[in-house]
C-alpha atoms as a PDB file:
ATOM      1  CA  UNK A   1      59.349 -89.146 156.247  1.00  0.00           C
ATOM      2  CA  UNK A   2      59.350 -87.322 152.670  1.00  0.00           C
ATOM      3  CA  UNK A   3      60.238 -89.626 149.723  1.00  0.00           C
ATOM      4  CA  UNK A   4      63.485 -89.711 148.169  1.00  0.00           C
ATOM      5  CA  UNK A   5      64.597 -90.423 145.033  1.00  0.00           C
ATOM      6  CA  UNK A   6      65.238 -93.862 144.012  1.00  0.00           C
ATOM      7  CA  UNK A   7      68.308 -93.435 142.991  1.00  0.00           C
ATOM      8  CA  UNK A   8      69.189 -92.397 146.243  1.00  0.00           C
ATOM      9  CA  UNK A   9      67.729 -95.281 148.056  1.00  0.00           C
ATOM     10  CA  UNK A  10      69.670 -97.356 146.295  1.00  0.00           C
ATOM     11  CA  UNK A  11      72.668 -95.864 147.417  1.00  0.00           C
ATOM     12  CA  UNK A  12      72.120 -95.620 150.925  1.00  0.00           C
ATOM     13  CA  UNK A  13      71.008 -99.527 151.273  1.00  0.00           C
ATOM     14  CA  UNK A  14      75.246 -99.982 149.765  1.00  0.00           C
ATOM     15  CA  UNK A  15      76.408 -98.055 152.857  1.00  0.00           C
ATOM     16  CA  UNK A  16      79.131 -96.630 150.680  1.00  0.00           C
ATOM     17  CA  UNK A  17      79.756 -93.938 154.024  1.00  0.00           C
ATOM     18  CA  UNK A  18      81.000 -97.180 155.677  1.00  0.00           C
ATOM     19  CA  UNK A  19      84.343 -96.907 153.870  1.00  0.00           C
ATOM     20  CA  UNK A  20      86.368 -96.090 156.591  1.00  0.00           C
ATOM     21  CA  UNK A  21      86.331 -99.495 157.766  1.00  0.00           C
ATOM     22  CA  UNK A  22      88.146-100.961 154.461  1.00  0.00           C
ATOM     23  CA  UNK A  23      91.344 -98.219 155.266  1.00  0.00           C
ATOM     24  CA  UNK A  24      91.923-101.196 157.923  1.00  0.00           C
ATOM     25  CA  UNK A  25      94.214-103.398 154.570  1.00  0.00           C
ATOM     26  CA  UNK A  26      96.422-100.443 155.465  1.00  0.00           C
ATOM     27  CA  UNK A  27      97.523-101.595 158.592  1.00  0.00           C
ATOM     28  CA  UNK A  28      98.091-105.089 157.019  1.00  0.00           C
ATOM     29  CA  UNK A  29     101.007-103.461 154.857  1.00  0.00           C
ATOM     30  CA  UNK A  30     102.146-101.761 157.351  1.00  0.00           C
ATOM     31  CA  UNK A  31     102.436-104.627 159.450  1.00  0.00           C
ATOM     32  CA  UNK A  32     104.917-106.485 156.818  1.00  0.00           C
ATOM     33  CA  UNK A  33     107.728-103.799 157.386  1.00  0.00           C
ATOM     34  CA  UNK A  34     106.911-104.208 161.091  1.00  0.00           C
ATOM     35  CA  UNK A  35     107.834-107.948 160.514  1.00  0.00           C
ATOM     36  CA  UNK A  36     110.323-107.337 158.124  1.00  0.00           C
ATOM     37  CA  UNK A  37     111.679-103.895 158.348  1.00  0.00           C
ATOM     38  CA  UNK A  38     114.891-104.544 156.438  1.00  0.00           C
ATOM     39  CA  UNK A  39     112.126-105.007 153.236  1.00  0.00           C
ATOM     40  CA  UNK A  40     111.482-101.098 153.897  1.00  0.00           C
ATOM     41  CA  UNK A  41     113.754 -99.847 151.137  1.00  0.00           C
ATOM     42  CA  UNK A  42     113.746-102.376 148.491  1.00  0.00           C
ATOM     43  CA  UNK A  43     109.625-102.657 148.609  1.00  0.00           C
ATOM     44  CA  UNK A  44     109.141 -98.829 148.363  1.00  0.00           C
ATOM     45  CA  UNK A  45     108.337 -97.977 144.757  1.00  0.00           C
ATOM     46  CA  UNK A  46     106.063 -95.267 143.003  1.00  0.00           C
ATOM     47  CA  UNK A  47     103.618 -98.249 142.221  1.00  0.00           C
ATOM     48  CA  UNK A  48     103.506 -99.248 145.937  1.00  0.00           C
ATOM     49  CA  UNK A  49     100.344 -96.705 146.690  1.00  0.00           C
ATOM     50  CA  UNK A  50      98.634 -97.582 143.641  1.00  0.00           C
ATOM     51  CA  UNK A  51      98.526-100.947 144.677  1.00  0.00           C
ATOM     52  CA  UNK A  52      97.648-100.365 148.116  1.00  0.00           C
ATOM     53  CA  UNK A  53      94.603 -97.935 146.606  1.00  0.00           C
ATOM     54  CA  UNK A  54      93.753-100.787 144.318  1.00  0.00           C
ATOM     55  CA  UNK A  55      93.265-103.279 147.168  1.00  0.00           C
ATOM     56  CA  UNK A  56      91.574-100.500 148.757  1.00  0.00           C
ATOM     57  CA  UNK A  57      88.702-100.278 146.239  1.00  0.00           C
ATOM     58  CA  UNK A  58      88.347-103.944 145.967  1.00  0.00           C
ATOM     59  CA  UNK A  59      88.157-104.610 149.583  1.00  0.00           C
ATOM     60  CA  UNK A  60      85.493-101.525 149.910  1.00  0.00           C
ATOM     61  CA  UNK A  61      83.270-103.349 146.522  1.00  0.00           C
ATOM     62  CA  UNK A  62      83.313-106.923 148.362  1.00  0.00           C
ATOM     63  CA  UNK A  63      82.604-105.038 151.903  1.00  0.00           C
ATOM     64  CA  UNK A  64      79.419-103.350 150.261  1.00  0.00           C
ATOM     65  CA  UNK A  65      78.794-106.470 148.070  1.00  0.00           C
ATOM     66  CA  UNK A  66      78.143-107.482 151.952  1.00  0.00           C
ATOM     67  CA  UNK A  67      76.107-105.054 153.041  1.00  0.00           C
ATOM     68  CA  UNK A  68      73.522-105.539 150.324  1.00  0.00           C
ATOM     69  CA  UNK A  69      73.141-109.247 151.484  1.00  0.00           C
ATOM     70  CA  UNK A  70      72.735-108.191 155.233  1.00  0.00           C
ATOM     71  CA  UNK A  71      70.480-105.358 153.936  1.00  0.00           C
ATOM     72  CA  UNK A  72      68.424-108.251 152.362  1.00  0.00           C
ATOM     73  CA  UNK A  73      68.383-110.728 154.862  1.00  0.00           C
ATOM     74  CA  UNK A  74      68.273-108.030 157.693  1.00  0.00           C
ATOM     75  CA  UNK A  75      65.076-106.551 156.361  1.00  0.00           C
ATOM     76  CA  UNK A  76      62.437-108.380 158.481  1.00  0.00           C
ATOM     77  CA  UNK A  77      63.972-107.581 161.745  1.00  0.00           C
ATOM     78  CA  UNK A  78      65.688-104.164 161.126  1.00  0.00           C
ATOM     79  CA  UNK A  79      61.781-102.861 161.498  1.00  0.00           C
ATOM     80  CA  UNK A  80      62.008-103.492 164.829  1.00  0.00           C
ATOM     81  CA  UNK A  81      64.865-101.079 165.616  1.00  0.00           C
ATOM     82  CA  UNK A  82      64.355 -97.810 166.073  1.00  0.00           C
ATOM     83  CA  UNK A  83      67.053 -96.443 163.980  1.00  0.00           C
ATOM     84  CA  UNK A  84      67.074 -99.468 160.718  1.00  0.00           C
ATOM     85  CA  UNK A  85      63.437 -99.271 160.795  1.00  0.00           C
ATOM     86  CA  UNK A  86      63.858 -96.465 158.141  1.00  0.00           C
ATOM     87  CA  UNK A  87      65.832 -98.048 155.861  1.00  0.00           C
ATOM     88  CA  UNK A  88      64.867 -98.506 152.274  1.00  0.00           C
ATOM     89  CA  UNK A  89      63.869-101.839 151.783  1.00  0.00           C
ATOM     90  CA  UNK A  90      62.598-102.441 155.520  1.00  0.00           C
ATOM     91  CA  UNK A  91      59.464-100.304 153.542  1.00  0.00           C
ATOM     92  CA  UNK A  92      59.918-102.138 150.242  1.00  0.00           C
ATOM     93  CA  UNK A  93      60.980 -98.711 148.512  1.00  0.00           C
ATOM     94  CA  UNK A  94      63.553-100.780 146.553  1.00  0.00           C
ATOM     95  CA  UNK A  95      63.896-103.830 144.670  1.00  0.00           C
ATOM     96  CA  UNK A  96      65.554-106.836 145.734  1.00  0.00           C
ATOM     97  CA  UNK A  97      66.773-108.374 142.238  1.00  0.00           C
ATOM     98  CA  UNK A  98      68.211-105.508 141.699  1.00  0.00           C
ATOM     99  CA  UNK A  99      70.110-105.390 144.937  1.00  0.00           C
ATOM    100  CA  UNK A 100      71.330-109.157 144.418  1.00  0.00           C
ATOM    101  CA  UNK A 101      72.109-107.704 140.791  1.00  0.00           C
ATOM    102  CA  UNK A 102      74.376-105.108 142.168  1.00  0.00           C
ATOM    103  CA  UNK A 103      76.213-107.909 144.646  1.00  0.00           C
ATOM    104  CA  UNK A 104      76.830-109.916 142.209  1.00  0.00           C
ATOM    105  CA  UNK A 105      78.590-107.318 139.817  1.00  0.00           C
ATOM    106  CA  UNK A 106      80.320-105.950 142.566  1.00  0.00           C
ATOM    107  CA  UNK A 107      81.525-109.454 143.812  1.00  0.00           C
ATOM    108  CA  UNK A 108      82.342-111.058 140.733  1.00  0.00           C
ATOM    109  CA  UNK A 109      83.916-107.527 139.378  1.00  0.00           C
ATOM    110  CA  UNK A 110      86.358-107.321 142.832  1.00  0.00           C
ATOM    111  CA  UNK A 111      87.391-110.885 142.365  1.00  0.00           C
ATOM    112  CA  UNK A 112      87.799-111.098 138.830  1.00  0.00           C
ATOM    113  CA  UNK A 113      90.316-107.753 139.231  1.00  0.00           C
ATOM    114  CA  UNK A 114      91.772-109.082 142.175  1.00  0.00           C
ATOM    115  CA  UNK A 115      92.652-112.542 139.822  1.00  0.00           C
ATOM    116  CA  UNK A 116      94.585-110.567 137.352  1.00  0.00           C
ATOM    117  CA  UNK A 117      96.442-107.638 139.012  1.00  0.00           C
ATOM    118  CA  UNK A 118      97.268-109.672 142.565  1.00  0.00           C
ATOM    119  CA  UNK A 119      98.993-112.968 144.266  1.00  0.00           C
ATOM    120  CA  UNK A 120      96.309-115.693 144.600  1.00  0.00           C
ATOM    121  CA  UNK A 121      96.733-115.344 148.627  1.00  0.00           C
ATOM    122  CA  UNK A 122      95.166-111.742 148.167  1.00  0.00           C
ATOM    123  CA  UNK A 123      92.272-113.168 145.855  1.00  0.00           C
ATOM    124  CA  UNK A 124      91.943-115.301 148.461  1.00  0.00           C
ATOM    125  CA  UNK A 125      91.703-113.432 151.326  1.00  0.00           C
ATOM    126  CA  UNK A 126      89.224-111.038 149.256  1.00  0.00           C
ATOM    127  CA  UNK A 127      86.945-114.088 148.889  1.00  0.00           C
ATOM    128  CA  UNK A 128      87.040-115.131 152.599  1.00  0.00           C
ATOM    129  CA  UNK A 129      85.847-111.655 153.172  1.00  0.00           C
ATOM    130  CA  UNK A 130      82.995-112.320 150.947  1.00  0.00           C
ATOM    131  CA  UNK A 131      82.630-115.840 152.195  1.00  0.00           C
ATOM    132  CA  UNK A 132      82.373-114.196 155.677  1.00  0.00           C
ATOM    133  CA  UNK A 133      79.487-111.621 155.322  1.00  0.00           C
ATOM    134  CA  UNK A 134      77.438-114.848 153.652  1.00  0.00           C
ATOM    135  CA  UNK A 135      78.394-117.215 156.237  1.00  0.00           C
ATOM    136  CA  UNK A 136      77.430-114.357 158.939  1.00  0.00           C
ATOM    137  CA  UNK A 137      73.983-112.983 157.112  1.00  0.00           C
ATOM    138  CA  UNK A 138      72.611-116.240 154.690  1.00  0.00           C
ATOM    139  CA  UNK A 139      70.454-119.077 156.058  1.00  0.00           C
ATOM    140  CA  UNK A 140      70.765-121.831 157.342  1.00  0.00           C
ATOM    141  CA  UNK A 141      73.915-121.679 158.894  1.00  0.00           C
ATOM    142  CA  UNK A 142      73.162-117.652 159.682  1.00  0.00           C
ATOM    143  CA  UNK A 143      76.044-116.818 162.581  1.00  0.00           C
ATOM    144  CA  UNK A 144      74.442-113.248 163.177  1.00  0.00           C
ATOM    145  CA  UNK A 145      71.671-115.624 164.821  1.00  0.00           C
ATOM    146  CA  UNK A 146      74.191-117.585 167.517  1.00  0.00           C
ATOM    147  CA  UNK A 147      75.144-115.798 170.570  1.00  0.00           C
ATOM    148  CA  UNK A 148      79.595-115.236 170.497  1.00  0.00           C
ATOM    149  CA  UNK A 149      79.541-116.793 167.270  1.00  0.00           C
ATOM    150  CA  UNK A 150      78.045-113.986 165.659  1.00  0.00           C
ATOM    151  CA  UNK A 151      80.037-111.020 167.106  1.00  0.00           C
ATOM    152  CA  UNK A 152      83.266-113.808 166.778  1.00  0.00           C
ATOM    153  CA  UNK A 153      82.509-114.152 162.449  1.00  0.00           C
ATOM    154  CA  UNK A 154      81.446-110.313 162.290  1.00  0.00           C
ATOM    155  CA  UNK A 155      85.290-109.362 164.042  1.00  0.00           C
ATOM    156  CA  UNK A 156      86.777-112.072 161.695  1.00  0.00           C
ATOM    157  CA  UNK A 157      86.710-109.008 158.736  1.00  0.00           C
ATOM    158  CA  UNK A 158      89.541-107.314 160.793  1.00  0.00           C
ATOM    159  CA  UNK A 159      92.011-110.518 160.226  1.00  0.00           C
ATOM    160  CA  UNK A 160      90.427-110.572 156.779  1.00  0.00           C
ATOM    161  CA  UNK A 161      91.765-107.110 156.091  1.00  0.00           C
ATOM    162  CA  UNK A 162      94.447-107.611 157.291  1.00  0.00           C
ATOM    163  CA  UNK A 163      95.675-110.133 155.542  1.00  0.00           C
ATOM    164  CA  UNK A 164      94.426-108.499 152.215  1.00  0.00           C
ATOM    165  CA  UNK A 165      96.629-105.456 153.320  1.00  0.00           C
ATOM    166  CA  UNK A 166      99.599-107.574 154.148  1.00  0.00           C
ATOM    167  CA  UNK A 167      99.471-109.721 150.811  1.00  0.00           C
ATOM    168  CA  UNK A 168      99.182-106.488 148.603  1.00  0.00           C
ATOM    169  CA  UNK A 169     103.669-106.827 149.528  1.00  0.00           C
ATOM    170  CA  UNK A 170     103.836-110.332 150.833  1.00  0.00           C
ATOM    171  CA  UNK A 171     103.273-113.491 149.775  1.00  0.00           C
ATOM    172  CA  UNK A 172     104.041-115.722 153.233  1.00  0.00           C
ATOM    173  CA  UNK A 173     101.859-116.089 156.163  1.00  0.00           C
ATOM    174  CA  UNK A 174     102.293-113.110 158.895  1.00  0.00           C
ATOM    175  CA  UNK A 175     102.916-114.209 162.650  1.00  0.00           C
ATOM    176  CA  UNK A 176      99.600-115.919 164.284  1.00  0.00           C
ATOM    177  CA  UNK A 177     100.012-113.685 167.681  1.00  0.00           C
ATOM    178  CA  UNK A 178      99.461-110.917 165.421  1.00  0.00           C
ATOM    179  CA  UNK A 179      97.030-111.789 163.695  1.00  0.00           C
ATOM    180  CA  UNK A 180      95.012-113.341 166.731  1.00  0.00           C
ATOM    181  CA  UNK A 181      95.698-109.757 168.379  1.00  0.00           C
ATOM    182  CA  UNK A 182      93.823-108.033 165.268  1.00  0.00           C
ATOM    183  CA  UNK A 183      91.104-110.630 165.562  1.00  0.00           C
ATOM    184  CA  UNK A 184      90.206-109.798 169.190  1.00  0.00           C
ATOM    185  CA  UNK A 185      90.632-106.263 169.014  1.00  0.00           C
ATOM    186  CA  UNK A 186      87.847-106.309 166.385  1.00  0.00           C
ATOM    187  CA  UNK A 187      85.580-109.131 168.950  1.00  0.00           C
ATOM    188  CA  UNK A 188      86.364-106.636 171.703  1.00  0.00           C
ATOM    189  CA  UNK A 189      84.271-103.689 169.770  1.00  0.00           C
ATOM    190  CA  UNK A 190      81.399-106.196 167.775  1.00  0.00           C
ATOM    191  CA  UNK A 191      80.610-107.501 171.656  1.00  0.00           C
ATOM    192  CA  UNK A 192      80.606-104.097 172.691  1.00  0.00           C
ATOM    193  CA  UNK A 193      78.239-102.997 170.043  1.00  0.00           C
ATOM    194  CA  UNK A 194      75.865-105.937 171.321  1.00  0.00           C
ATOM    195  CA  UNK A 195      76.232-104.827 174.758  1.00  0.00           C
ATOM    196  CA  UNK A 196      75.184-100.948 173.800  1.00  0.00           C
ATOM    197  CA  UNK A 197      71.824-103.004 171.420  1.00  0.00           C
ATOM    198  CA  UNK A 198      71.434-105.281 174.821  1.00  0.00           C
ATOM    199  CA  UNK A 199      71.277-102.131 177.620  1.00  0.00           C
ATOM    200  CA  UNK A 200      69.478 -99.402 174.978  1.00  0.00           C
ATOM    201  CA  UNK A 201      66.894-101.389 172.913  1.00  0.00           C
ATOM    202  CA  UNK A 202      63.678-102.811 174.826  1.00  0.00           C
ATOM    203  CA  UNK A 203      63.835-106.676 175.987  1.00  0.00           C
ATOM    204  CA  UNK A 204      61.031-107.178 172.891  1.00  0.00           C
ATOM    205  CA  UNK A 205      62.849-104.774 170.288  1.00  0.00           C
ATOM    206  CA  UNK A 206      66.214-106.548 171.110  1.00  0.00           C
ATOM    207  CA  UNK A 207      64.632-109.845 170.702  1.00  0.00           C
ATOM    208  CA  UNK A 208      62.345-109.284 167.662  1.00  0.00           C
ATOM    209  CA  UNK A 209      65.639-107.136 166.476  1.00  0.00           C
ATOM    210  CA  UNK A 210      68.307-109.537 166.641  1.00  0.00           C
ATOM    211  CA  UNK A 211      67.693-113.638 167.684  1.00  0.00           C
ATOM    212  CA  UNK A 212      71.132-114.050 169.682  1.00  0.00           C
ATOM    213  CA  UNK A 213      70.360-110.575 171.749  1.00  0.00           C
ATOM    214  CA  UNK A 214      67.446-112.381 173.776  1.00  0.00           C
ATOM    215  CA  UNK A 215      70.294-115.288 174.472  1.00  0.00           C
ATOM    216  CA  UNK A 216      72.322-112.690 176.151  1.00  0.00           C
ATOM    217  CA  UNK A 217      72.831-111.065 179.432  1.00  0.00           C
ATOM    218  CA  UNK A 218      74.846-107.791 179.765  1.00  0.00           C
ATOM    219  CA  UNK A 219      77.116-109.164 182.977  1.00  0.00           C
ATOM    220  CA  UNK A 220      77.787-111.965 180.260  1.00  0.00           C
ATOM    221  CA  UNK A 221      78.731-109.924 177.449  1.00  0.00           C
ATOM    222  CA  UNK A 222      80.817-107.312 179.527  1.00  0.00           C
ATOM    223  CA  UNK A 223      82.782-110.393 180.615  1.00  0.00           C
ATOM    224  CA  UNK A 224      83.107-111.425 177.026  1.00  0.00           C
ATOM    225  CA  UNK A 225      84.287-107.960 176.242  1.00  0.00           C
ATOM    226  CA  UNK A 226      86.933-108.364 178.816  1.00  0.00           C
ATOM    227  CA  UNK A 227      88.142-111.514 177.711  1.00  0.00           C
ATOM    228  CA  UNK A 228      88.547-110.719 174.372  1.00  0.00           C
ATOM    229  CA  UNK A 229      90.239-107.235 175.767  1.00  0.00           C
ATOM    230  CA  UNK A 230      92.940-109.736 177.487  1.00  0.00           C
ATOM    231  CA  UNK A 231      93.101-112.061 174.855  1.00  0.00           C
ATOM    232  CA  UNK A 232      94.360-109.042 172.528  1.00  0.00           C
ATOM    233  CA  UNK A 233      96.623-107.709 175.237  1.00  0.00           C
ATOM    234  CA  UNK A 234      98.435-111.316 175.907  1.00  0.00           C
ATOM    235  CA  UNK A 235      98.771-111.903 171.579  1.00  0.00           C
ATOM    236  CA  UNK A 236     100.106-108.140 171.758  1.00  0.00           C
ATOM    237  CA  UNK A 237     102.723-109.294 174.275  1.00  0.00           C
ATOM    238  CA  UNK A 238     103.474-112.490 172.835  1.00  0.00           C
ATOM    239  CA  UNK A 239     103.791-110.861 169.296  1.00  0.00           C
ATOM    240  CA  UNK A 240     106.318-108.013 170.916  1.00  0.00           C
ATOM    241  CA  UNK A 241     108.440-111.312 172.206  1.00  0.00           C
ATOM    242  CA  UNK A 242     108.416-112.902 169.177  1.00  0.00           C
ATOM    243  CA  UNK A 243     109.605-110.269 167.092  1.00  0.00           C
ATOM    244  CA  UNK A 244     112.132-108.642 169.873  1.00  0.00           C
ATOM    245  CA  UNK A 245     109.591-105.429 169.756  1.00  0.00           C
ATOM    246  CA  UNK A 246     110.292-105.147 173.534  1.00  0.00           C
ATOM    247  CA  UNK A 247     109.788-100.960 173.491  1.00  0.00           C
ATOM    248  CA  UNK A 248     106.344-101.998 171.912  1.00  0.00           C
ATOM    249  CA  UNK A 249     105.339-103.241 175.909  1.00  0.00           C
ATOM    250  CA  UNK A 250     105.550 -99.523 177.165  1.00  0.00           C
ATOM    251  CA  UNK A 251     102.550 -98.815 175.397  1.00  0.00           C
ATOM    252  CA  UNK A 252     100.444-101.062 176.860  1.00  0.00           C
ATOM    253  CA  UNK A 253      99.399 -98.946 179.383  1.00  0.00           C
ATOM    254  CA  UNK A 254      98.109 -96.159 177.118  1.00  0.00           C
ATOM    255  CA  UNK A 255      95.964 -99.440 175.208  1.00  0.00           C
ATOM    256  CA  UNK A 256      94.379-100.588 178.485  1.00  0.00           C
ATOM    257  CA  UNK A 257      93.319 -96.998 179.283  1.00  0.00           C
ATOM    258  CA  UNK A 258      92.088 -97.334 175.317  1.00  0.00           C
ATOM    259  CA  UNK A 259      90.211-100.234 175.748  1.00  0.00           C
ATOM    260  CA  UNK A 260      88.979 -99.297 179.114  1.00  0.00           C
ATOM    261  CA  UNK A 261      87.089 -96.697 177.544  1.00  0.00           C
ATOM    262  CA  UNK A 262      85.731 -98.549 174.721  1.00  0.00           C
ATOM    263  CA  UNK A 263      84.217-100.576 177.517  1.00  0.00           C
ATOM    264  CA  UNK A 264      83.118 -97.378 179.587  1.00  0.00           C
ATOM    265  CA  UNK A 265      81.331 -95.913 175.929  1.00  0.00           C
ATOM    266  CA  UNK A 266      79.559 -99.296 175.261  1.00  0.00           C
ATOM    267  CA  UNK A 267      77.508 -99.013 178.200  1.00  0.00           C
ATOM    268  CA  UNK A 268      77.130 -95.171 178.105  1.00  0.00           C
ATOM    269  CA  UNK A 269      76.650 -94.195 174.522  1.00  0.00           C
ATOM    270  CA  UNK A 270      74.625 -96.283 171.868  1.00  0.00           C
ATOM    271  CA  UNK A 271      75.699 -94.577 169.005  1.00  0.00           C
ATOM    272  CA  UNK A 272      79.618 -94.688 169.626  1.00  0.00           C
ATOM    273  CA  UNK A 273      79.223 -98.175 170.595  1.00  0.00           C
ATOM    274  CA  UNK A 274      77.351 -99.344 167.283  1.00  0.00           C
ATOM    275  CA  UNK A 275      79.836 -97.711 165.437  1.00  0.00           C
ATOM    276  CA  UNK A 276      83.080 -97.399 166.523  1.00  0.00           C
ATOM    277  CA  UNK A 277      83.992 -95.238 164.303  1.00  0.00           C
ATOM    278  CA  UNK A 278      81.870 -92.312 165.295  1.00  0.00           C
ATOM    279  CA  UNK A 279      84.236 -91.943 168.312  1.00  0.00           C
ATOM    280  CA  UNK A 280      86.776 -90.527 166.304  1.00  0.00           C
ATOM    281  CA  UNK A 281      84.425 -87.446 166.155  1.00  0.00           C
ATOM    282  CA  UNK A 282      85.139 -86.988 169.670  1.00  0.00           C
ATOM    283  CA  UNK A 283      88.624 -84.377 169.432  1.00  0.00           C
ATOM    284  CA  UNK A 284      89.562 -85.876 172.547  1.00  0.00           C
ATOM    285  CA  UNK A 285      89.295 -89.392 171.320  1.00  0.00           C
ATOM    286  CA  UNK A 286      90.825 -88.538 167.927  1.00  0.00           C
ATOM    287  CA  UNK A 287      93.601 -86.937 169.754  1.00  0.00           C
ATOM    288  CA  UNK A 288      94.259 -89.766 171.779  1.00  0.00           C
ATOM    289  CA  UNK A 289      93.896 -92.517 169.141  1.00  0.00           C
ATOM    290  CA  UNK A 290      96.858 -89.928 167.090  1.00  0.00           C
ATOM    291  CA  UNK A 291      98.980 -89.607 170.403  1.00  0.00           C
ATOM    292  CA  UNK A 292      98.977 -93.651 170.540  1.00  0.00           C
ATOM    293  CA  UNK A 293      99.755 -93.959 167.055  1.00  0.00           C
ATOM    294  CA  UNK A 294     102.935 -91.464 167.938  1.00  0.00           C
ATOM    295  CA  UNK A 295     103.569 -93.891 171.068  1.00  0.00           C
ATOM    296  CA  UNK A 296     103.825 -96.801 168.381  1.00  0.00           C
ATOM    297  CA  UNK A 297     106.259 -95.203 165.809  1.00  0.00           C
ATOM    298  CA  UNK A 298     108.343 -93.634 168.956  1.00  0.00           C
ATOM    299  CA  UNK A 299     108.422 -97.713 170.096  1.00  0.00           C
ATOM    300  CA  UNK A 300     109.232 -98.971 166.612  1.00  0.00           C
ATOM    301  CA  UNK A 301     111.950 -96.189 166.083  1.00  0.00           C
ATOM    302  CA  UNK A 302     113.746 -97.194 169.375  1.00  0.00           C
ATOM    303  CA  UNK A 303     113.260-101.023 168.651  1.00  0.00           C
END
């Protein structure tokens, strides 16, 4: 491969294209006029989006505060995989003081922010993310390591973002069906990503790769997958009950045929499968993902 600048390396170990994944706060506010729409008028204000960009950059600093400590303690066994075998400090190109330099700035700069222009519950929830990503990467408790545990604490940043979203307006604790739905929506996709390293990686690169991958078997993570698919359907239900959403049940067929396919990609295509996101590169996909987001507003419009 030809050398790159340092500077360079430095910025691809942070991940920063990974942003994407921190627009998730977004639903979190939305979700509060969900739960309280009558709030819709009175919590509108020209400050509201600078807030909501705020928590935006914070939640992206602590998510790539992460990714620097996974890039660290990843390092050994990313050289087995084909793909993270080429990243930067996999061939010591960079320097890890430095790295731990940049989390710490990043982490103590988010939360030190967070303190003085947010509710403590947000500062909170911004630290639980960072808690998270150490509890999931760091020895010796090192979750990425146990098999469900790991993909369960990896999909627990999707409740963690959510809550950061939904504490940017309010300052109680949203309903537990919904936030038990977000949880396994984001287990459904981290098992499926496992299941796409389990069927495409060799039984030695998997293992050498990633500890809990030789613990698996694909028939036992595809069942995982499911059951995380109807835990999130039955908290989606529950949560439409609770809240007398009752138009929200007409879209659950148009989720199952979602999650069906997230389930039919996992075993067919690595890359869409390791990251999720890609799939929205499909037109088809993206089309379908904006057509349920239509089904959603048409359901909370006729509520």
């Amino acid at each position: 491969m030809p050398k790159r600048k340092k500077s360079s390396l430095y910025i691809a170990s942070l991940r920063l294209d990974r942003w994407p994944r921190s627009t998730a706060i977004i639903i979190g506010s939305a979700a509060v006029f969900l739960v309280h729409p009558d709030w819709l008028r009175s919590a509108l204000s020209p400050f509201l989006p600078l807030k909501i960009i705020l928590a935006f950059v914070l939640t992206w600093m602590v998510s790539t505060a992460n990714y620097i400590i996974n890039e660290i303690t990843d390092a050994p066994f990313d050289a087995f995989h084909p793909g993270k075998k080429h990243r930067p400090l996999v061939g010591n190109e960079i320097s890890v003081p430095l790295l731990l330099t940049c989390w710490a700035l990043l982490a103590a700069s988010a939360l030190g922010i967070a303190y003085f222009k947010f509710r403590l519950p947000f500062v909170f929830s911004l630290a639980a993310l960072l808690l998270a990503g150490i509890l999931y990467n760091v020895q010796p408790l090192r979750c990425k390591d146990i098999p469900y545990l790991d993909s369960t604490l990896e999909s627990a940043n999707n409740p963690i973002r959510f809550l950061i979203g939904w504490y940017v307006l309010e300052a109680g604790f949203p309903p537990l069906s919904l936030l038990a739905a977000w949880w396994a929506f984001g287990n459904f996709l981290m098992v499926g990503k496992r299941v796409a390293e389990k069927k495409f990686l060799t039984a030695e690169e998997s293992s050498a790769y990633r500890l809990s991958l030789s613990r698996y078997s694909i028939s036992g993570l595809i069942s995982f997958m499911a059951a995380n698919a109807l835990l999130f359907l039955a908290m989606f239900i529950i949560f439409s009950l609770q809240l007398n959403l009752k138009t929200f049940l007409f879209a659950l067929p148009f989720i199952v045929f979602y999650l069906i396919f997230f389930i039919y990609k996992s075993v067919q295509d690595r890359d869409a499968a390791e990251e999720p996101e890609k799939m929205l590169k499909n037109p088809y996909f993206a089309l379908y993902t904006l057509f349920l987001l239509v089904v959603f507003l048409i359901a909370f419009w006729l509520r």
